[in-house]
C-alpha atoms as a PDB file:
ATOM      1  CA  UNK A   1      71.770-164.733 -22.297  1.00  0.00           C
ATOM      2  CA  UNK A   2      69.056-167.284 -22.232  1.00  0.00           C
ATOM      3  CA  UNK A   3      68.694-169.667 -19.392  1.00  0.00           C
ATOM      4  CA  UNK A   4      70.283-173.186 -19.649  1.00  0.00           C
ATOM      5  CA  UNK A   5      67.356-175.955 -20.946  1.00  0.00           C
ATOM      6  CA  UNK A   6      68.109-179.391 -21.384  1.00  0.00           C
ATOM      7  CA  UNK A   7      66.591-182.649 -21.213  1.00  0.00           C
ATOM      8  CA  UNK A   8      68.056-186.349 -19.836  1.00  0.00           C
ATOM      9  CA  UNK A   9      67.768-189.855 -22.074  1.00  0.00           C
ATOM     10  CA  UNK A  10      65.780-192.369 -19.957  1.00  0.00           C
ATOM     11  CA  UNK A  11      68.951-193.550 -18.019  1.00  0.00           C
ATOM     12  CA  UNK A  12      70.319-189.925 -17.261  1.00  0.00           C
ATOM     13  CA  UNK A  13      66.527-189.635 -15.517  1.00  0.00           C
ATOM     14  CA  UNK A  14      66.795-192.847 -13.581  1.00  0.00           C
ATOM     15  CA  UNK A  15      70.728-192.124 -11.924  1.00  0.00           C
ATOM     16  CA  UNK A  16      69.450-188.070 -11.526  1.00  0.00           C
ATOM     17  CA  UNK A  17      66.480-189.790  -9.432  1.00  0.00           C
ATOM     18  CA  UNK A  18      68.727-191.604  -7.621  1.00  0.00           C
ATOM     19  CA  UNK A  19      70.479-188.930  -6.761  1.00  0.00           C
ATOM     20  CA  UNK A  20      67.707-187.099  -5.470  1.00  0.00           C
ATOM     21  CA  UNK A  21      66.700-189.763  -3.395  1.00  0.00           C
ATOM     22  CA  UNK A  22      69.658-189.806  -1.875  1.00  0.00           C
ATOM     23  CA  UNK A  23      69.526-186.383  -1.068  1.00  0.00           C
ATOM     24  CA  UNK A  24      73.145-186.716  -0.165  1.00  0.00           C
ATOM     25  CA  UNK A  25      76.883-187.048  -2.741  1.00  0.00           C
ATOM     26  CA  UNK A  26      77.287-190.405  -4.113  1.00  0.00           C
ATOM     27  CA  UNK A  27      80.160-192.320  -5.100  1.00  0.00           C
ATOM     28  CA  UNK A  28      80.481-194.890  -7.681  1.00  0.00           C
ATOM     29  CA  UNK A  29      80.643-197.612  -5.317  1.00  0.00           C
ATOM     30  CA  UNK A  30      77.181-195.976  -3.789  1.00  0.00           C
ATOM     31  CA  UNK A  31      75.497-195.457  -7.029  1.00  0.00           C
ATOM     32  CA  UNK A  32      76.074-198.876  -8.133  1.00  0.00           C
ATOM     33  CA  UNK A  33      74.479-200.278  -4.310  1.00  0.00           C
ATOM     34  CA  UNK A  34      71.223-197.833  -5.009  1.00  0.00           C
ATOM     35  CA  UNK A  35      70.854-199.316  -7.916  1.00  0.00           C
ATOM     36  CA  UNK A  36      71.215-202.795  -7.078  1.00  0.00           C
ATOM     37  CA  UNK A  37      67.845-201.683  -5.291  1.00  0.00           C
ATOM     38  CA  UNK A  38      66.134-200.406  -8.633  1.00  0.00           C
ATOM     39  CA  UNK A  39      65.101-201.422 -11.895  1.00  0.00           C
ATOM     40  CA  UNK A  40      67.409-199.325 -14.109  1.00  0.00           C
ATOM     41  CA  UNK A  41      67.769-199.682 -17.845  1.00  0.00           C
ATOM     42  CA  UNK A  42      71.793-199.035 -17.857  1.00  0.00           C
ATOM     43  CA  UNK A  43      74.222-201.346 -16.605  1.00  0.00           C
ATOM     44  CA  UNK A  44      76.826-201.149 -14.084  1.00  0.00           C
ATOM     45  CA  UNK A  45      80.054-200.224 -16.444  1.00  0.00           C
ATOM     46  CA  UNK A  46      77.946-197.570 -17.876  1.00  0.00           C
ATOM     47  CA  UNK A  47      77.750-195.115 -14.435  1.00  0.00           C
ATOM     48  CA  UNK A  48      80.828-193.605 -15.752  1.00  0.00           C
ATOM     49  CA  UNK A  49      79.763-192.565 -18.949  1.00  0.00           C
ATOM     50  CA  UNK A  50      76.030-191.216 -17.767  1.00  0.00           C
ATOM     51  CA  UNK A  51      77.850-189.286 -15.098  1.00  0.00           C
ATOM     52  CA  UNK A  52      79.970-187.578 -17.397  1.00  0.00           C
ATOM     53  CA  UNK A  53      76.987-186.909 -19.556  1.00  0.00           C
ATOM     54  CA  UNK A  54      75.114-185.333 -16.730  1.00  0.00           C
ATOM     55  CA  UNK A  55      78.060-183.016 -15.872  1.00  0.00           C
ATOM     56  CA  UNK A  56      78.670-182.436 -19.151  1.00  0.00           C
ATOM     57  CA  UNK A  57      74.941-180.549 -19.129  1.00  0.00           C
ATOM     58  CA  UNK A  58      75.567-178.974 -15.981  1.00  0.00           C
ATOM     59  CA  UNK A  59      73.272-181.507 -13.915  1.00  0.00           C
ATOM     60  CA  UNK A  60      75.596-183.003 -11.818  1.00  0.00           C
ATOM     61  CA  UNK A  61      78.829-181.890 -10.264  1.00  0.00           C
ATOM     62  CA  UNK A  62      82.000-183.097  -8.145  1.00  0.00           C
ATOM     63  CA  UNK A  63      80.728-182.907  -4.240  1.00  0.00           C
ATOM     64  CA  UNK A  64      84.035-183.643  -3.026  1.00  0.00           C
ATOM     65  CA  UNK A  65      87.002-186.662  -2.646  1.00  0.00           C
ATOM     66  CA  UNK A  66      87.911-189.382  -1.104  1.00  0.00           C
ATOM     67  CA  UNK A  67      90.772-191.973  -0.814  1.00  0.00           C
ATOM     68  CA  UNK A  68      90.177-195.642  -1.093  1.00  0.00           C
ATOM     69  CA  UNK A  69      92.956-197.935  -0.439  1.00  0.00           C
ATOM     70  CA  UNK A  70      95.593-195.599  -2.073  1.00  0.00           C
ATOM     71  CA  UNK A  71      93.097-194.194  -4.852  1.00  0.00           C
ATOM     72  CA  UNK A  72      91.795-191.288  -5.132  1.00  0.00           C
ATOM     73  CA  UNK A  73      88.145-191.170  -6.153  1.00  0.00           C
ATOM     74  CA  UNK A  74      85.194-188.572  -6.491  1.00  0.00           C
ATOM     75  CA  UNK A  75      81.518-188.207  -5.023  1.00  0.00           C
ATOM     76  CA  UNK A  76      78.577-186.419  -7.075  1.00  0.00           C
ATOM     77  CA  UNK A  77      75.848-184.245  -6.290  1.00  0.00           C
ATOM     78  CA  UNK A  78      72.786-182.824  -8.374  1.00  0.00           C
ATOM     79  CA  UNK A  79      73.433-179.263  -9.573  1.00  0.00           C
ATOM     80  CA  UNK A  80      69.243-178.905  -9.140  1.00  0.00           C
ATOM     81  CA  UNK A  81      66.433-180.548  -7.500  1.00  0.00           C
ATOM     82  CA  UNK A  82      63.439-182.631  -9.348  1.00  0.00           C
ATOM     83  CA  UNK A  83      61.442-179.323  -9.000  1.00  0.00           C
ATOM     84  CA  UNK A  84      63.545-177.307 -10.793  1.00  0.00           C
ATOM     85  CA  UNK A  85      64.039-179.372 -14.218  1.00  0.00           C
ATOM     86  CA  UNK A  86      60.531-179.984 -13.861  1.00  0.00           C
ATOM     87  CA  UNK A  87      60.289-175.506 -13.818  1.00  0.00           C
ATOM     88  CA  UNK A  88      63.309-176.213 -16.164  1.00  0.00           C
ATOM     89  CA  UNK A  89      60.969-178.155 -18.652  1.00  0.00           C
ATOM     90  CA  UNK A  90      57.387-176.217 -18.186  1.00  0.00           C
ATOM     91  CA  UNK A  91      59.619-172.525 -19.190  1.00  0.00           C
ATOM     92  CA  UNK A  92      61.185-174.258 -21.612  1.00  0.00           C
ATOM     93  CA  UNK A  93      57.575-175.558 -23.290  1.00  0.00           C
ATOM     94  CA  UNK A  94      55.880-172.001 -22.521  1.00  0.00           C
ATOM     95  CA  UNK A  95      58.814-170.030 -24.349  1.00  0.00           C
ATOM     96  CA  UNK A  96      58.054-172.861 -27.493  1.00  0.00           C
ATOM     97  CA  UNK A  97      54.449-172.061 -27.245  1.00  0.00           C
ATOM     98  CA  UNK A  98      54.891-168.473 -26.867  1.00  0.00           C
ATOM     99  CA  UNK A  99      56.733-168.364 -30.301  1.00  0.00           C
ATOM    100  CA  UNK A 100      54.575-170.469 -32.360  1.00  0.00           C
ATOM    101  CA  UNK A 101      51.396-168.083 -31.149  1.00  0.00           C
ATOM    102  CA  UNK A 102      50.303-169.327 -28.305  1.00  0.00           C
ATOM    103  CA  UNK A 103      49.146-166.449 -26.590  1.00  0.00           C
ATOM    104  CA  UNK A 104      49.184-166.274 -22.144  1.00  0.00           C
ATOM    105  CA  UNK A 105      45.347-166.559 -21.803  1.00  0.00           C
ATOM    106  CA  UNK A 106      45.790-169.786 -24.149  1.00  0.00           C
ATOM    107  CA  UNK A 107      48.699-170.692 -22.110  1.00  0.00           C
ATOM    108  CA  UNK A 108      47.166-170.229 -18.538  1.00  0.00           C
ATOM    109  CA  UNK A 109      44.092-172.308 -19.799  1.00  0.00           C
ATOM    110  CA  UNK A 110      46.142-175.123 -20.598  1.00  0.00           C
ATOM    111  CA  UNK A 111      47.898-174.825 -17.206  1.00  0.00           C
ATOM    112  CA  UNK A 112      45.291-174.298 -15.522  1.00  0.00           C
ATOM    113  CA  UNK A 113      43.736-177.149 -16.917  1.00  0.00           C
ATOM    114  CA  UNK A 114      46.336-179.741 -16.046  1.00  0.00           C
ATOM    115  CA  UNK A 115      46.130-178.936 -12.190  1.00  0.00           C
ATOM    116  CA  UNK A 116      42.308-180.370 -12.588  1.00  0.00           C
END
């Protein structure tokens, strides 16, 4: 079975950084304070829907729960750090180049080439 791959919309990037800044679960409430802090290109209303998204592909997942004034309400974590989807993305590219001929010594070049 091939390993998961996917890839976040501008806005998924900017909330998963957030995340991994925090290097801790966030709430809503939280998220929306980090943000407050940041240039981001989605608004507030729209944490819902990009968190969803990200669990959806597997990037983020319920951390736990908590009760606030008689509601019961979830914190997130990251499923993977930056350096993995970063791995995540470079496997992903070197499995594309492998099948349209790339060959490894080609490959390593190019890699090799991008640490200068």
């Amino acid at each position: 079975m091939p390993e998961q791959y996917f890839t976040f919309s501008k806005k998924e990037q900017e909330l998963m950084e957030l995340f991994w800044d925090a290097g801790t679960p966030l709430a809503r409430g939280e998220i929306l304070e980090r943000a407050a802090n940041r240039k981001t290109s989605w608004k507030p209303n729209s944490v819902h829907i990009l968190v969803n998204s990200l669990m959806e592909k597997g990037a983020l997942e319920v951390a736990g729960y908590y009760l606030s004034s008689r509601k019961l309400g979830r914190t997130f974590q990251p499923t993977l750090t930056l350096q993995d989807y970063r791995l995540m993305q470079v496997k992903h590219a070197v499995i594309l180049a492998v099948e349209a001929g790339v060959s490894a010594k080609e490959i390593k070049a190019a890699v090799d080439e991008g640490l200068k």
